[in-house]
Each structure stands twice: as structure tokens, then as C-alpha cells.
PDB file of N, CA and C in Angstrom:
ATOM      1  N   UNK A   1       0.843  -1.175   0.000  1.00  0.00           N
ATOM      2  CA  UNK A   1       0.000   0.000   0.000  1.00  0.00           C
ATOM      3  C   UNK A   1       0.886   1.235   0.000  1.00  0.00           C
ATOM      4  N   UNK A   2       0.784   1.968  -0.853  1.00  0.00           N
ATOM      5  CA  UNK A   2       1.669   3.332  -1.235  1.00  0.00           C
ATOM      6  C   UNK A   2       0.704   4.386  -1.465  1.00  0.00           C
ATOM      7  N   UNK A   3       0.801   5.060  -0.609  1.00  0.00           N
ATOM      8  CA  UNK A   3      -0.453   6.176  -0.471  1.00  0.00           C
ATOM      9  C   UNK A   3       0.759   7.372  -0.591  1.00  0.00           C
ATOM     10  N   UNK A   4       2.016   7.476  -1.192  1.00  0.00           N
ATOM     11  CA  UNK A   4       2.586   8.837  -0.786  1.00  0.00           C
ATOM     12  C   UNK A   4       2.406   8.610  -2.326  1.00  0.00           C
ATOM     13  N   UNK A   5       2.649  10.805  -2.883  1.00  0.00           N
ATOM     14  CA  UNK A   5       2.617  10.997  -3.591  1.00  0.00           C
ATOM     15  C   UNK A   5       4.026  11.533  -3.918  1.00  0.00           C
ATOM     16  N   UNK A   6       5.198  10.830  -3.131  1.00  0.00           N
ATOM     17  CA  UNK A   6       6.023  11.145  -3.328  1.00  0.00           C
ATOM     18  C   UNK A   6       6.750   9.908  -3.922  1.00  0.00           C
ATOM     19  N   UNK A   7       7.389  10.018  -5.225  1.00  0.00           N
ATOM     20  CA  UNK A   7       8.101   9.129  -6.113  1.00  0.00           C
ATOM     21  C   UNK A   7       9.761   8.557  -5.970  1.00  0.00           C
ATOM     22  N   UNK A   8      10.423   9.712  -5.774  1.00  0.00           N
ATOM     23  CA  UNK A   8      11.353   9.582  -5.565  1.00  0.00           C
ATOM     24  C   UNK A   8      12.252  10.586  -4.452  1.00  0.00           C
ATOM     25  N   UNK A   9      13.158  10.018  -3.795  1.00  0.00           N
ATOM     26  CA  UNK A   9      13.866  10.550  -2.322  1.00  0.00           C
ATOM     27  C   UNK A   9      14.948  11.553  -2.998  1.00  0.00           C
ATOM     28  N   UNK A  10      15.181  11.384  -4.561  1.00  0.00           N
ATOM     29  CA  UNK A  10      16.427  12.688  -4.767  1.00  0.00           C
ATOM     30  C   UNK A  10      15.909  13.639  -4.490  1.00  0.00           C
ATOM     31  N   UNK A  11      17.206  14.357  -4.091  1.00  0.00           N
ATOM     32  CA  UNK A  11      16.887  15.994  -3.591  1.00  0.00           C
ATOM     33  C   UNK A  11      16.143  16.297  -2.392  1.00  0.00           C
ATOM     34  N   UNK A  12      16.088  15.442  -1.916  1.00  0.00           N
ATOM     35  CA  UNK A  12      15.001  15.603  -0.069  1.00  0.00           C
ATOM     36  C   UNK A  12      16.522  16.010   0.654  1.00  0.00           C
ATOM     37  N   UNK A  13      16.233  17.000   1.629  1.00  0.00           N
ATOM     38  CA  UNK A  13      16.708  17.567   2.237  1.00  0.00           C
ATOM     39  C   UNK A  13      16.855  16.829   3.537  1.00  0.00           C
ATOM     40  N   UNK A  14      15.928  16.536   4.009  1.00  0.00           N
ATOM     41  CA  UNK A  14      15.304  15.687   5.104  1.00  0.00           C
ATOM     42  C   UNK A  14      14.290  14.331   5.182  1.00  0.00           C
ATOM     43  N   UNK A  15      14.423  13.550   5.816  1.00  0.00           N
ATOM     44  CA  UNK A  15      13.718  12.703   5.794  1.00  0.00           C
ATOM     45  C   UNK A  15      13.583  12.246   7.211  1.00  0.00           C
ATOM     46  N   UNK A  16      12.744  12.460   7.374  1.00  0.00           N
ATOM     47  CA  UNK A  16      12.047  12.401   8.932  1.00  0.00           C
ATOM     48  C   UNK A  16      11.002  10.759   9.170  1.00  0.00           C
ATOM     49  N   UNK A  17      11.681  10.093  10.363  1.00  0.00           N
ATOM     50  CA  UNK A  17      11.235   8.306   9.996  1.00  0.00           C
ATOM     51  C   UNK A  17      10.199   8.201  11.009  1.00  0.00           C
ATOM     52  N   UNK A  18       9.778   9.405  12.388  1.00  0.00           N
ATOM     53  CA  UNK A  18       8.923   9.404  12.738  1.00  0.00           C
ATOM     54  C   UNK A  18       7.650  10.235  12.556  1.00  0.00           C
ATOM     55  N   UNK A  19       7.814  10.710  11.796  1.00  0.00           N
ATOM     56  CA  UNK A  19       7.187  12.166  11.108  1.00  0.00           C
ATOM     57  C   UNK A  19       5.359  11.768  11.556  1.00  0.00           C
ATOM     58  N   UNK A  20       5.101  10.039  11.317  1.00  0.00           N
ATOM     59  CA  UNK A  20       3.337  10.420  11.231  1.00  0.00           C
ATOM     60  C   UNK A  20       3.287   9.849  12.952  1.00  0.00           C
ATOM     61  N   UNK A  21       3.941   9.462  13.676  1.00  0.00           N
ATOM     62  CA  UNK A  21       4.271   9.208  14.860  1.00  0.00           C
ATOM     63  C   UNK A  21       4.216   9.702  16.158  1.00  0.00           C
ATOM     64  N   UNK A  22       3.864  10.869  16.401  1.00  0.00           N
ATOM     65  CA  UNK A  22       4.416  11.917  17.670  1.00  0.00           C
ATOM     66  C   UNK A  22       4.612  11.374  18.594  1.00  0.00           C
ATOM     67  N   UNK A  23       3.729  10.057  19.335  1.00  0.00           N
ATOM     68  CA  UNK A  23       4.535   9.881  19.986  1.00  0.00           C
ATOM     69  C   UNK A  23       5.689   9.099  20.696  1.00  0.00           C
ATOM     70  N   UNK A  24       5.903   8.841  18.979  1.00  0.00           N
ATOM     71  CA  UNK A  24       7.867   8.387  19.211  1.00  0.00           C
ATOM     72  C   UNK A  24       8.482   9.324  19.655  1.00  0.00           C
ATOM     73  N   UNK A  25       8.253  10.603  18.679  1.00  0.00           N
ATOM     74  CA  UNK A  25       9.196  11.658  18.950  1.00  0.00           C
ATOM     75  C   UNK A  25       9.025  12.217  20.372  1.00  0.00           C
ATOM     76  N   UNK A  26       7.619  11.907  21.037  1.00  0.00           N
ATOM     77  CA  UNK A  26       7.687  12.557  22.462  1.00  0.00           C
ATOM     78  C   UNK A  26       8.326  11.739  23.290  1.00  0.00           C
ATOM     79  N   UNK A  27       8.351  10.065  23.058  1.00  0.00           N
ATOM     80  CA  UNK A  27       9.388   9.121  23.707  1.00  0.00           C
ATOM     81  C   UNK A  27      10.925   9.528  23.850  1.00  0.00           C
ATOM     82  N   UNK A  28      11.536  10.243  22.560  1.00  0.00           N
ATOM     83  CA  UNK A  28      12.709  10.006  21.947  1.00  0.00           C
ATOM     84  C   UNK A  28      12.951  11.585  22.850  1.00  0.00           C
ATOM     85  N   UNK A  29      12.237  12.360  22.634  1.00  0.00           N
ATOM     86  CA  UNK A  29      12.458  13.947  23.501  1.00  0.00           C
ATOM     87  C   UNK A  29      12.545  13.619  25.035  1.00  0.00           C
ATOM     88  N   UNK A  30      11.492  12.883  26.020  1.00  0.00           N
ATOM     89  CA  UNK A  30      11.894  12.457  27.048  1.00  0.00           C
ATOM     90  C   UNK A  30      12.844  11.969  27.268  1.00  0.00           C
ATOM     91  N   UNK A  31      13.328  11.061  26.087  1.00  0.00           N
ATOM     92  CA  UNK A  31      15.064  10.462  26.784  1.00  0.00           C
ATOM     93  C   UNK A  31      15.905  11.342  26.725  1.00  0.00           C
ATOM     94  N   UNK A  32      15.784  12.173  26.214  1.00  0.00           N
ATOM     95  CA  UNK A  32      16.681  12.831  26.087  1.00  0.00           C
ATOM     96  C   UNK A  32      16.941  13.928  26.892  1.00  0.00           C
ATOM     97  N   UNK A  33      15.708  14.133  27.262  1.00  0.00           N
ATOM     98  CA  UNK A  33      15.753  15.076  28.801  1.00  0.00           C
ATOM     99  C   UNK A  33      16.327  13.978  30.200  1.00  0.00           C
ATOM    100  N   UNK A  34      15.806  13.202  29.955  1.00  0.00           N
ATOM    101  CA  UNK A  34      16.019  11.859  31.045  1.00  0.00           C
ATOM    102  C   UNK A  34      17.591  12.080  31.230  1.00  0.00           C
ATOM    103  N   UNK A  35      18.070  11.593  29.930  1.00  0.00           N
ATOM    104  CA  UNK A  35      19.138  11.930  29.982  1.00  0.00           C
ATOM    105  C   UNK A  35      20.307  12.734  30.106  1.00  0.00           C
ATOM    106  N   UNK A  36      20.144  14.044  29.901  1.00  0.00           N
ATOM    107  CA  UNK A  36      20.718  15.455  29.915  1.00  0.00           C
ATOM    108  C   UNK A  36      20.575  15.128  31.697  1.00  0.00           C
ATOM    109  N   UNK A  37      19.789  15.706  32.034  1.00  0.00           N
ATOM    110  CA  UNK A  37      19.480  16.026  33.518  1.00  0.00           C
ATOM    111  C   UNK A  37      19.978  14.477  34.494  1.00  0.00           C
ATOM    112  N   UNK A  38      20.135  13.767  34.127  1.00  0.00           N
ATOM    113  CA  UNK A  38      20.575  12.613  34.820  1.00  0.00           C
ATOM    114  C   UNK A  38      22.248  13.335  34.721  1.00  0.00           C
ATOM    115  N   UNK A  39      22.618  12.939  33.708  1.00  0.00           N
ATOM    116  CA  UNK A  39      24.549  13.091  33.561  1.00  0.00           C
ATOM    117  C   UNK A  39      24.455  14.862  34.860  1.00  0.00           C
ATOM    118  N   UNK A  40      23.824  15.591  34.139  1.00  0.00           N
ATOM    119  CA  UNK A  40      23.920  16.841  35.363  1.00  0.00           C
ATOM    120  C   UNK A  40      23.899  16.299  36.802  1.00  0.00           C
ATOM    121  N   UNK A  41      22.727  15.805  37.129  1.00  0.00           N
ATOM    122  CA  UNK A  41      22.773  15.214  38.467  1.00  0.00           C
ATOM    123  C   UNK A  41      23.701  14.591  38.730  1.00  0.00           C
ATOM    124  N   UNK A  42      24.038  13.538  38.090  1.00  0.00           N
ATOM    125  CA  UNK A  42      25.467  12.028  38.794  1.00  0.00           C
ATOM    126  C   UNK A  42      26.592  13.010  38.653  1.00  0.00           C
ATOM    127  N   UNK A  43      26.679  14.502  37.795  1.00  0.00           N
ATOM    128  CA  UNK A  43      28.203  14.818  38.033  1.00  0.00           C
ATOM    129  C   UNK A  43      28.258  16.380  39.066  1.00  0.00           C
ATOM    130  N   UNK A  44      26.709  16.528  39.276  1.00  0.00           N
ATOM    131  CA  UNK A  44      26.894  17.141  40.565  1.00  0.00           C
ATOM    132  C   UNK A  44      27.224  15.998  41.983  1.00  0.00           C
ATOM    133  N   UNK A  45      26.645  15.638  42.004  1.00  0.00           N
ATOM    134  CA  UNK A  45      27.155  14.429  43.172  1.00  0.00           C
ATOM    135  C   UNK A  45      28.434  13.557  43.180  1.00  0.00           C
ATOM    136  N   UNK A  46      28.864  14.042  42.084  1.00  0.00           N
ATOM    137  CA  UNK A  46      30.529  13.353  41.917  1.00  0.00           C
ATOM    138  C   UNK A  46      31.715  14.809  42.365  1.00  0.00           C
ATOM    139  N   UNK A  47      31.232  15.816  41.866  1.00  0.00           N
ATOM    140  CA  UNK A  47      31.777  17.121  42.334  1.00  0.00           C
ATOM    141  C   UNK A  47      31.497  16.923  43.808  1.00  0.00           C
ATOM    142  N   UNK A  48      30.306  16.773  44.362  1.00  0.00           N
ATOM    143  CA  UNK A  48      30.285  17.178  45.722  1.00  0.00           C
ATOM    144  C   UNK A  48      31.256  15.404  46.568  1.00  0.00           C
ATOM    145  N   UNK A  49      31.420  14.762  46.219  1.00  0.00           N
ATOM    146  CA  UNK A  49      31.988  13.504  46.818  1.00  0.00           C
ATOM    147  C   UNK A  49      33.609  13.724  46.591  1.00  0.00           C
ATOM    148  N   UNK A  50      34.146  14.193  45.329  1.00  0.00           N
ATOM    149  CA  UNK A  50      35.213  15.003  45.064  1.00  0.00           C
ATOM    150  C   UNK A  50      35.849  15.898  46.068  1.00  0.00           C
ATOM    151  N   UNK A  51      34.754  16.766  46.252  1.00  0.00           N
ATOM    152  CA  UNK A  51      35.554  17.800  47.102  1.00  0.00           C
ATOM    153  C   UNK A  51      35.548  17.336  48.911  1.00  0.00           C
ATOM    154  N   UNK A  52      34.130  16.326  49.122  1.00  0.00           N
ATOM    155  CA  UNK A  52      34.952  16.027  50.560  1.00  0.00           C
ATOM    156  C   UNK A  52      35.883  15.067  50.519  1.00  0.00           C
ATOM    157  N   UNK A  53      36.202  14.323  49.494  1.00  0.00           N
ATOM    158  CA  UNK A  53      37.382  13.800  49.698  1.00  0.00           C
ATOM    159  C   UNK A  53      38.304  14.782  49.836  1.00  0.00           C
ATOM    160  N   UNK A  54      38.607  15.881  49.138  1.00  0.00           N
ATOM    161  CA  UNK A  54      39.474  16.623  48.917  1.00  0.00           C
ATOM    162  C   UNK A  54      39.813  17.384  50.733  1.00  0.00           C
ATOM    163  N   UNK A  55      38.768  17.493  51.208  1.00  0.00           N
ATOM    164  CA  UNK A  55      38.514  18.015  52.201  1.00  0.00           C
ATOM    165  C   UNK A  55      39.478  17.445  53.772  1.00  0.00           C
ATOM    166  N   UNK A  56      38.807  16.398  53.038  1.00  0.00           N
ATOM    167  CA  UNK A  56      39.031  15.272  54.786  1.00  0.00           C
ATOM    168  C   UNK A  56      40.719  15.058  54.514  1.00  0.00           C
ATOM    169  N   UNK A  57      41.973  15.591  53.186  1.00  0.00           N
ATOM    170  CA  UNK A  57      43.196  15.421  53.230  1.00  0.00           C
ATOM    171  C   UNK A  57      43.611  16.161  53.921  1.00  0.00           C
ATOM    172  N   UNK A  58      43.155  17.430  53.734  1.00  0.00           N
ATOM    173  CA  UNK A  58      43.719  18.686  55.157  1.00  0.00           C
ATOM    174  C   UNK A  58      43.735  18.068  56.084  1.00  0.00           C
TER     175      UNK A  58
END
């Protein structure tokens, strides 16, 4: 079943694989926040474990 009226992919700029989907793309946007803000968190808590080590050498 081929319902696009599109023939051929030369010259596409873009090609978007979730395009009729949203919410893949709202899956794929949550990880990615999931993720951003996770690495922030684990390397604030690695800074703060860092520095009392650093601390307790004095």
C-alpha cells in the first residue's frame, strides 16, 4: 500500500522516519531530557563527593 505521492527521495533535504508518529518523537524527547538532567545530576554528586574527599586530606 503506497499512499505517498512522493516518487522519488532525490533531492530531499530531510527525511524524517517518525514524522506520522508523535509519539515516538515525544518518547525520543523524554530520553533525552532523562538523559541530559541525569549526567547533570550524577556529576553534581561526583563534584560534591570530590571535594569532601578533597577536604578530609587537610
Amino acid at each position: 500500500m503506497n499512499t505517498s505521492p512522493i516518487t522519488t527521495w532525490d533531492g530531499a533535504a530531510a527525511y524524517f522516519t517518525f514524522a506520522d508518529k508523535p509519539i515516538v518523537m515525544y518518547l525520543i524527547l523524554a530520553a533525552a531530557i532523562v538523559i541530559t538532567f541525569g549526567t547533570i545530576i550524577m556529576a553534581a554528586i561526583h563534584e560534591v563527593e570530590a571535594f569532601k574527599k578533597l577536604e578530609d586530606k587537610k
